[in-house]
Protein backbone atom coordinates (compact mmCIF):
# COMPACT_ATOMS: atom_id res chain seq x y z
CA UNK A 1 35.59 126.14 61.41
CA UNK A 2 37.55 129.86 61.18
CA UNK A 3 39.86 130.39 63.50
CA UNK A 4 39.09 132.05 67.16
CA UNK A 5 35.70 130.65 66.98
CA UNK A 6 35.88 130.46 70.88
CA UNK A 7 36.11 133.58 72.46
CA UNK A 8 36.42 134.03 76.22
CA UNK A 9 34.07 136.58 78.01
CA UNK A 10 35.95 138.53 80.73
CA UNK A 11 34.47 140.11 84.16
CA UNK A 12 35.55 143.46 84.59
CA UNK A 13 37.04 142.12 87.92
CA UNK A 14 38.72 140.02 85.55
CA UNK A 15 39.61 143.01 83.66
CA UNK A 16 41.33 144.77 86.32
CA UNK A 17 43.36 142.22 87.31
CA UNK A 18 44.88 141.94 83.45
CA UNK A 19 45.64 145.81 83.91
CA UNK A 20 47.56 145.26 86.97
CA UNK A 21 49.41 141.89 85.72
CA UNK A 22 50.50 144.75 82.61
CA UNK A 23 51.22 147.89 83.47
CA UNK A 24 54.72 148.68 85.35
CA UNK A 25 55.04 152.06 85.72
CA UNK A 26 52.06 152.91 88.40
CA UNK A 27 51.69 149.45 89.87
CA UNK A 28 54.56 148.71 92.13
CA UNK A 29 56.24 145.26 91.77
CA UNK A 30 56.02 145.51 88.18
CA UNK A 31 59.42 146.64 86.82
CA UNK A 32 60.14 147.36 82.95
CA UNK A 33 63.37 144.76 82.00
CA UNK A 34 65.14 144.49 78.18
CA UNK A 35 63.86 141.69 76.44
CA UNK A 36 65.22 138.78 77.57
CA UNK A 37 67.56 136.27 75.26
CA UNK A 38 66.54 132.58 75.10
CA UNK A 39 69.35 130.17 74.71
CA UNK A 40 66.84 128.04 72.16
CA UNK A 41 64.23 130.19 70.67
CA UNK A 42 63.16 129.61 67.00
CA UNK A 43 61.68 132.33 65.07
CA UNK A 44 58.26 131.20 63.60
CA UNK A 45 57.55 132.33 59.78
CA UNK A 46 54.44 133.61 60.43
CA UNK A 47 55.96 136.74 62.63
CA UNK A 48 55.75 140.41 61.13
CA UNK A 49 59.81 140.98 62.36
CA UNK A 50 59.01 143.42 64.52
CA UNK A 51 60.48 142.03 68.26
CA UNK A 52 61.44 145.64 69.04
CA UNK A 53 57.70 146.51 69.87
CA UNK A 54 58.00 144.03 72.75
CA UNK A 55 57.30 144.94 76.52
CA UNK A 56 58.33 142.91 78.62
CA UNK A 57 58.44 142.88 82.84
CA UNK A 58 59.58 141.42 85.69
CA UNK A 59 57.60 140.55 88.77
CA UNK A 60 58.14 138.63 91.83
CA UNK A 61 57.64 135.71 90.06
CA UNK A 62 56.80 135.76 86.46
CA UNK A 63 58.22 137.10 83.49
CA UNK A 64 55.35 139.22 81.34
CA UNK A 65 55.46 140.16 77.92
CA UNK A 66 52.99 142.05 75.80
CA UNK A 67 52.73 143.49 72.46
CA UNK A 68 54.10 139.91 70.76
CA UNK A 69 54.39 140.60 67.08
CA UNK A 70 57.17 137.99 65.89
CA UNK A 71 56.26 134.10 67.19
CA UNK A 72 58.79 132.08 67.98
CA UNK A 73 59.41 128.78 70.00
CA UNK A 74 61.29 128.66 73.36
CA UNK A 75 62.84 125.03 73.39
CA UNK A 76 63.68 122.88 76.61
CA UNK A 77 64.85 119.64 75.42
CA UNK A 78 65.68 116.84 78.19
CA UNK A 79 69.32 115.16 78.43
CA UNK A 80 69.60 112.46 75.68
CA UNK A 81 69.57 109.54 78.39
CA UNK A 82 66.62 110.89 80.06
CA UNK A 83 64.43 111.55 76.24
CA UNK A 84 61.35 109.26 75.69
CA UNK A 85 60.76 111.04 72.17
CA UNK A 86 56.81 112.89 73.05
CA UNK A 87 57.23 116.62 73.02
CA UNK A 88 54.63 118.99 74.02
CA UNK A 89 53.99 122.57 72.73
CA UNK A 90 52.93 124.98 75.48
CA UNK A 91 50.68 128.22 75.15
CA UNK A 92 51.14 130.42 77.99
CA UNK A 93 47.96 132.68 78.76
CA UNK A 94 47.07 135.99 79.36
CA UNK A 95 43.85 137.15 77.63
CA UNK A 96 45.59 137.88 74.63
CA UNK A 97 46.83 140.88 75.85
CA UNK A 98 50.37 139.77 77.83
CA UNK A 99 51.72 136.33 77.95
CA UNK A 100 52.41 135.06 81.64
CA UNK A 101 55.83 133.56 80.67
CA UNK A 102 57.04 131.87 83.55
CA UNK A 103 54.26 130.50 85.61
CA UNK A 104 52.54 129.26 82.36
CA UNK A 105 55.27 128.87 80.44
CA UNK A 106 58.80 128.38 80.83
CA UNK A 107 58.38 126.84 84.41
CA UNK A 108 56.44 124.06 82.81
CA UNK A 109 58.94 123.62 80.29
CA UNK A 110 61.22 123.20 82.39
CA UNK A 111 59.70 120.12 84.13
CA UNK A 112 58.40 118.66 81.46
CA UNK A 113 62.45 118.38 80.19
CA UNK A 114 63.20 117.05 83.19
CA UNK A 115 60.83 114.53 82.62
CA UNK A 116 62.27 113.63 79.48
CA UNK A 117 59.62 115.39 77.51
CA UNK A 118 60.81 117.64 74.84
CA UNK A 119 59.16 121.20 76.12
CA UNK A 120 58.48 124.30 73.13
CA UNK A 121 56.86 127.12 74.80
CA UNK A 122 55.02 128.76 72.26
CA UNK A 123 55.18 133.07 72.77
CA UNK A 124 52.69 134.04 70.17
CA UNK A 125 51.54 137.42 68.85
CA UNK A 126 48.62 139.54 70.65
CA UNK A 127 46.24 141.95 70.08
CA UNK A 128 47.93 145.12 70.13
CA UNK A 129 47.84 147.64 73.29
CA UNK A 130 49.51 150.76 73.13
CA UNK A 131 53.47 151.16 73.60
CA UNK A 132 52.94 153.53 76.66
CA UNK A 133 52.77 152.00 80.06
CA UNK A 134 49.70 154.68 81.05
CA UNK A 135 48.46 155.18 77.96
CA UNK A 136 48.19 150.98 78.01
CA UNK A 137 46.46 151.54 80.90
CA UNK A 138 43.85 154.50 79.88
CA UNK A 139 42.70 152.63 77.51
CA UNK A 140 42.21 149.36 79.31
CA UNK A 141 40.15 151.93 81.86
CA UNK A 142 38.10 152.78 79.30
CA UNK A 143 37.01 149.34 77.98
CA UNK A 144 36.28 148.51 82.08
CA UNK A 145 34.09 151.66 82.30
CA UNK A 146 32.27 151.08 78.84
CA UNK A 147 31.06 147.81 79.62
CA UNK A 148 29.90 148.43 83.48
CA UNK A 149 30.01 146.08 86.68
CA UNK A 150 29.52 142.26 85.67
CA UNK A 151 29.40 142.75 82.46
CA UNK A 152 31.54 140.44 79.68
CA UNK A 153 33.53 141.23 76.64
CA UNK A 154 34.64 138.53 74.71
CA UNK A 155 38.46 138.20 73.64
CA UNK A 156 40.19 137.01 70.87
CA UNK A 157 43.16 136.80 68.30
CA UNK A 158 43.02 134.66 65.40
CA UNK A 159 47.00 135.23 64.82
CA UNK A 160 47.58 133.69 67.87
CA UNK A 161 46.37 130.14 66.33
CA UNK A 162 48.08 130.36 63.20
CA UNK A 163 50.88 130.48 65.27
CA UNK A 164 49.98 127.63 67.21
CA UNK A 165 49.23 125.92 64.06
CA UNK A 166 52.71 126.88 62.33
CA UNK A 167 54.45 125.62 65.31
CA UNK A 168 53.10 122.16 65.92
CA UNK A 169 53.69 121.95 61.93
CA UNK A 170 57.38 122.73 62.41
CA UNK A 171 57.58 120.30 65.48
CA UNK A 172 56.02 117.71 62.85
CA UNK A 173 58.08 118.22 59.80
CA UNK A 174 61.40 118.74 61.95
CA UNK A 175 60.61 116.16 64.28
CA UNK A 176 64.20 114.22 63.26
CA UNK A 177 66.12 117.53 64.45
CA UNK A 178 64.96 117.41 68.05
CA UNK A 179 64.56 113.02 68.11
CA UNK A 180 61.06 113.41 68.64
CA UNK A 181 58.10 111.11 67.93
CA UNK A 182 55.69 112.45 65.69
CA UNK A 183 52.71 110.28 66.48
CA UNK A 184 53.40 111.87 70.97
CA UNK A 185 53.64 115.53 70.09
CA UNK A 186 50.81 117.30 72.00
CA UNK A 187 49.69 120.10 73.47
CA UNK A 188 49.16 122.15 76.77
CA UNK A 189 47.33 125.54 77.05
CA UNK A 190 46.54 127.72 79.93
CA UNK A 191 43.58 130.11 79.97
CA UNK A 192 43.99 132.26 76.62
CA UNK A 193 46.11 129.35 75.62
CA UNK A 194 43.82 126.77 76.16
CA UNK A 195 41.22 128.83 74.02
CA UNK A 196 43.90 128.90 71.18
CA UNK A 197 44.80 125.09 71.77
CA UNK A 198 40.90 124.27 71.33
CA UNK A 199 40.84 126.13 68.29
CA UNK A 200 43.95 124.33 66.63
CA UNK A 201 42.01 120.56 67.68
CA UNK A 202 38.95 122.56 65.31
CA UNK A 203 41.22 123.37 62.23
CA UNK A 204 41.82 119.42 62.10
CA UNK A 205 44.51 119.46 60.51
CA UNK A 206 46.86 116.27 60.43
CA UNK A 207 49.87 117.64 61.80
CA UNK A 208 47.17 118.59 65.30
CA UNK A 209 47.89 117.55 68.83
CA UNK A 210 48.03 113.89 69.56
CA UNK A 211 46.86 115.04 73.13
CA UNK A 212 46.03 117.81 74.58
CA UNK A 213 46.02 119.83 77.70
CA UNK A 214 42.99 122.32 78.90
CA UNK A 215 43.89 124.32 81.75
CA UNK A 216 40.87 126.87 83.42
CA UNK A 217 39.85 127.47 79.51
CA UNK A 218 36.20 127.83 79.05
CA UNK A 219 34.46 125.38 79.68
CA UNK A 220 31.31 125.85 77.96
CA UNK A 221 33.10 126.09 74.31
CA UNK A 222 31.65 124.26 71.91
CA UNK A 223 33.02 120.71 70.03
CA UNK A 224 32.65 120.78 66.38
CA UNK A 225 35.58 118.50 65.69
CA UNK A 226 34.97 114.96 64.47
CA UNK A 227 38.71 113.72 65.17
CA UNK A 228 39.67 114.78 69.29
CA UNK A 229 42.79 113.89 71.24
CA UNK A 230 43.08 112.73 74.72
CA UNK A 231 42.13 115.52 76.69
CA UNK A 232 42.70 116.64 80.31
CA UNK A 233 40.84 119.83 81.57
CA UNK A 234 41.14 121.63 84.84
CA UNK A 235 40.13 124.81 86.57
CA UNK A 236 39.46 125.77 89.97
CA UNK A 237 35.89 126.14 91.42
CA UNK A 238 36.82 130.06 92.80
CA UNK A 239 37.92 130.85 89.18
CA UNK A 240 36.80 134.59 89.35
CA UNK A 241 36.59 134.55 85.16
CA UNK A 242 35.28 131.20 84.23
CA UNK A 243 31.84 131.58 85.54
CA UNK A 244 30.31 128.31 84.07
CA UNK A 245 30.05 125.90 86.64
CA UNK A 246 28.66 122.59 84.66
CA UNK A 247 31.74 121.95 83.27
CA UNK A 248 30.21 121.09 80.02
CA UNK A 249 33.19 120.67 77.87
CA UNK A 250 34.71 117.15 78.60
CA UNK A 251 31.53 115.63 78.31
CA UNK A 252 30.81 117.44 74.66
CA UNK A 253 34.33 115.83 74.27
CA UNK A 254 33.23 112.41 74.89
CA UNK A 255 29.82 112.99 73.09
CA UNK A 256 32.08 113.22 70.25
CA UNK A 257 33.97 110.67 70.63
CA UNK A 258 36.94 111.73 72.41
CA UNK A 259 38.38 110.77 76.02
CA UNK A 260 38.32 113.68 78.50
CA UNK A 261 39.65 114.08 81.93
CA UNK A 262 38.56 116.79 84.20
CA UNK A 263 40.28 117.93 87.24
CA UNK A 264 37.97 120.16 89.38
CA UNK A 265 39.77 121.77 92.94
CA UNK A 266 37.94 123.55 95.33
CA UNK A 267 40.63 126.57 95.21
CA UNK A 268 43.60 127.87 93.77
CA UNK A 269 41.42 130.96 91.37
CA UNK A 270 42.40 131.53 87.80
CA UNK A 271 45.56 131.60 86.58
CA UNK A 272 47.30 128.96 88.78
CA UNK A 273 49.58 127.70 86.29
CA UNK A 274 51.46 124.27 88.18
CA UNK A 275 49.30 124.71 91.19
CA UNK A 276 49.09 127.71 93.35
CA UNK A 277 50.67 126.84 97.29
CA UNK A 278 47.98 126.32 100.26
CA UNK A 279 45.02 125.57 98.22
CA UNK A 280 43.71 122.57 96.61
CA UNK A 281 45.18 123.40 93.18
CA UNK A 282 48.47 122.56 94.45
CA UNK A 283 48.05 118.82 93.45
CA UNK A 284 47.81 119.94 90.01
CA UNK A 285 51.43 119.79 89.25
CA UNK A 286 51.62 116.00 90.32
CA UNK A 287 48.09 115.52 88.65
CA UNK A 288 49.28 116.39 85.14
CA UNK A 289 52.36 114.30 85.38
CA UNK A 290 50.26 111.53 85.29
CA UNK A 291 48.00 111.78 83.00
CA UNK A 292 51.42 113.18 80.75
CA UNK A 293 52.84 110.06 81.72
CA UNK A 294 49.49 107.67 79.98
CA UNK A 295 49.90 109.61 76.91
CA UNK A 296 53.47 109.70 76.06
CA UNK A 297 53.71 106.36 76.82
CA UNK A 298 55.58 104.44 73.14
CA UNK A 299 52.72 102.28 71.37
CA UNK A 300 53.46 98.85 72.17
């Protein structure tokens, strides 16, 4: 299978909201910051060394960055006494235009550590949008007005795999630098993330996720695989861009062999990351720990 097979069709409600989640200068609680430093971040190969063509922004509580062209891995690594050895690469989403950071990103992490999981959030390179704040947004107005009310486009970014790809081979081949386990390294993915997770579990490769986690990806995407990992998918019923409500994909998952959760709540919309406060989705955060908990469980 090529890469970014599975493409994710967009409302233009959907649309609009990615325009106001990028743009700074004429939405107000979007302000323009330096990029940040990570104590632990590991430039991936597979980058084009340009981290100078980064945007990034500050909101009232996420972290957004867009134009990505050099990968790298953020690392959150649990106090030795707390470490069980499984690690988990996470894909923050976004549409492949920004990368939500925080809520899908480094806030996971962060738990996951504290869990005694070894955390690597994965910031991976986008399709490009111009450099200019309005001129980002022009032409974001223009795709919304050429494809009319209710109508889809589909979204991609093969790069955005490879990079997925080169990182869980790094986390596989360095595995004795960070104590990990190599047969518990898996994966998380939120929305755009999830789509690029999916399409590393297609590229089979034997370094892929030895379990993997689907969060409000499509869920109509097709299985090709013959080898799956343990997966847990779960979305929100008021998800405003995944419009495909028979949750086909965990059962293609077993149909193929493989073991598939899925989490369904009645609220929380897209983009919920842990579990968005005062709706259903809220119990997410607790949910995943659990299943987490079955599948980095040491063989007996």
């Amino acid at each position: 299978m090529k890469i970014a097979n599975h493409k994710w069709k967009l409302t233009v409600a959907g649309l609009t909201a990615l325009v106001l989640a990028a743009c700074s200068a004429p939405i107000p609680g979007f302000e323009r910051m330096e990029r940040p430093e990570f104590a632990a971040a590991i430039p991936l190969p597979s980058g084009e060394d340009a981290a100078e063509d980064e945007q990034w922004y500050r909101t009232k509580d996420n972290l957004v960055v867009r134009n990505v062209r050099q990968p790298e891995l953020i690392a959150f690594l649990p106090e030795p006494e707390k470490a069980t050895g499984a690690a988990v690469l996470v894909l923050p989403g976004g549409a492949f235009q920004i990368l939500s950071m925080s809520t899908e990103g480094t806030e996971v992490a962060e738990l996951l550590a504290d869990r005694g999981i070894a955390a690597f959030v994965l910031k991976y390179r986008l399709n490009e949008t111009p450099g200019n704040d309005l001129l980002f947004a022009a032409k974001m107005a223009g795709m919304l007005s050429s494809i009319g009310d209710g109508a889809p486009i589909e979204v991609s970014e093969p790069r955005a795999t490879a990079d997925a790809l080169a990182a869980l081979r790094l986390l596989d081949e360095d595995a004795e630098r960070w104590s990990l386990d190599r047969a518990r390294i898996g994966m998380i993915g939120f929305s755009a993330g999830a789509m690029t997770a999916l399409n590393v579990v297609e590229e089979g490769k034997p370094w892929g996720p030895d379990f993997l986690g689907y969060i409000y990806g499509p869920m109509d995407a097709a299985v090709t695989a013959d080898t799956l990992p343990p997966m847990l998918a779960a979305i929100a019923r008021d998800d405003e861009l995944i419009h495909d409500r028979t949750f086909s994909l965990p059962q293609s998952w077993r149909e193929k062999g493989g073991e598939a959760e899925l989490l369904v709540y009645e609220d929380g919309g897209h983009g919920f990351g842990l579990g968005k406060t005062g709706t259903d989705s809220a119990r997410f955060e607790e949910d995943l720990l659990q299943w987490l908990s079955l599948q980095v469980a040491p063989a007996e």
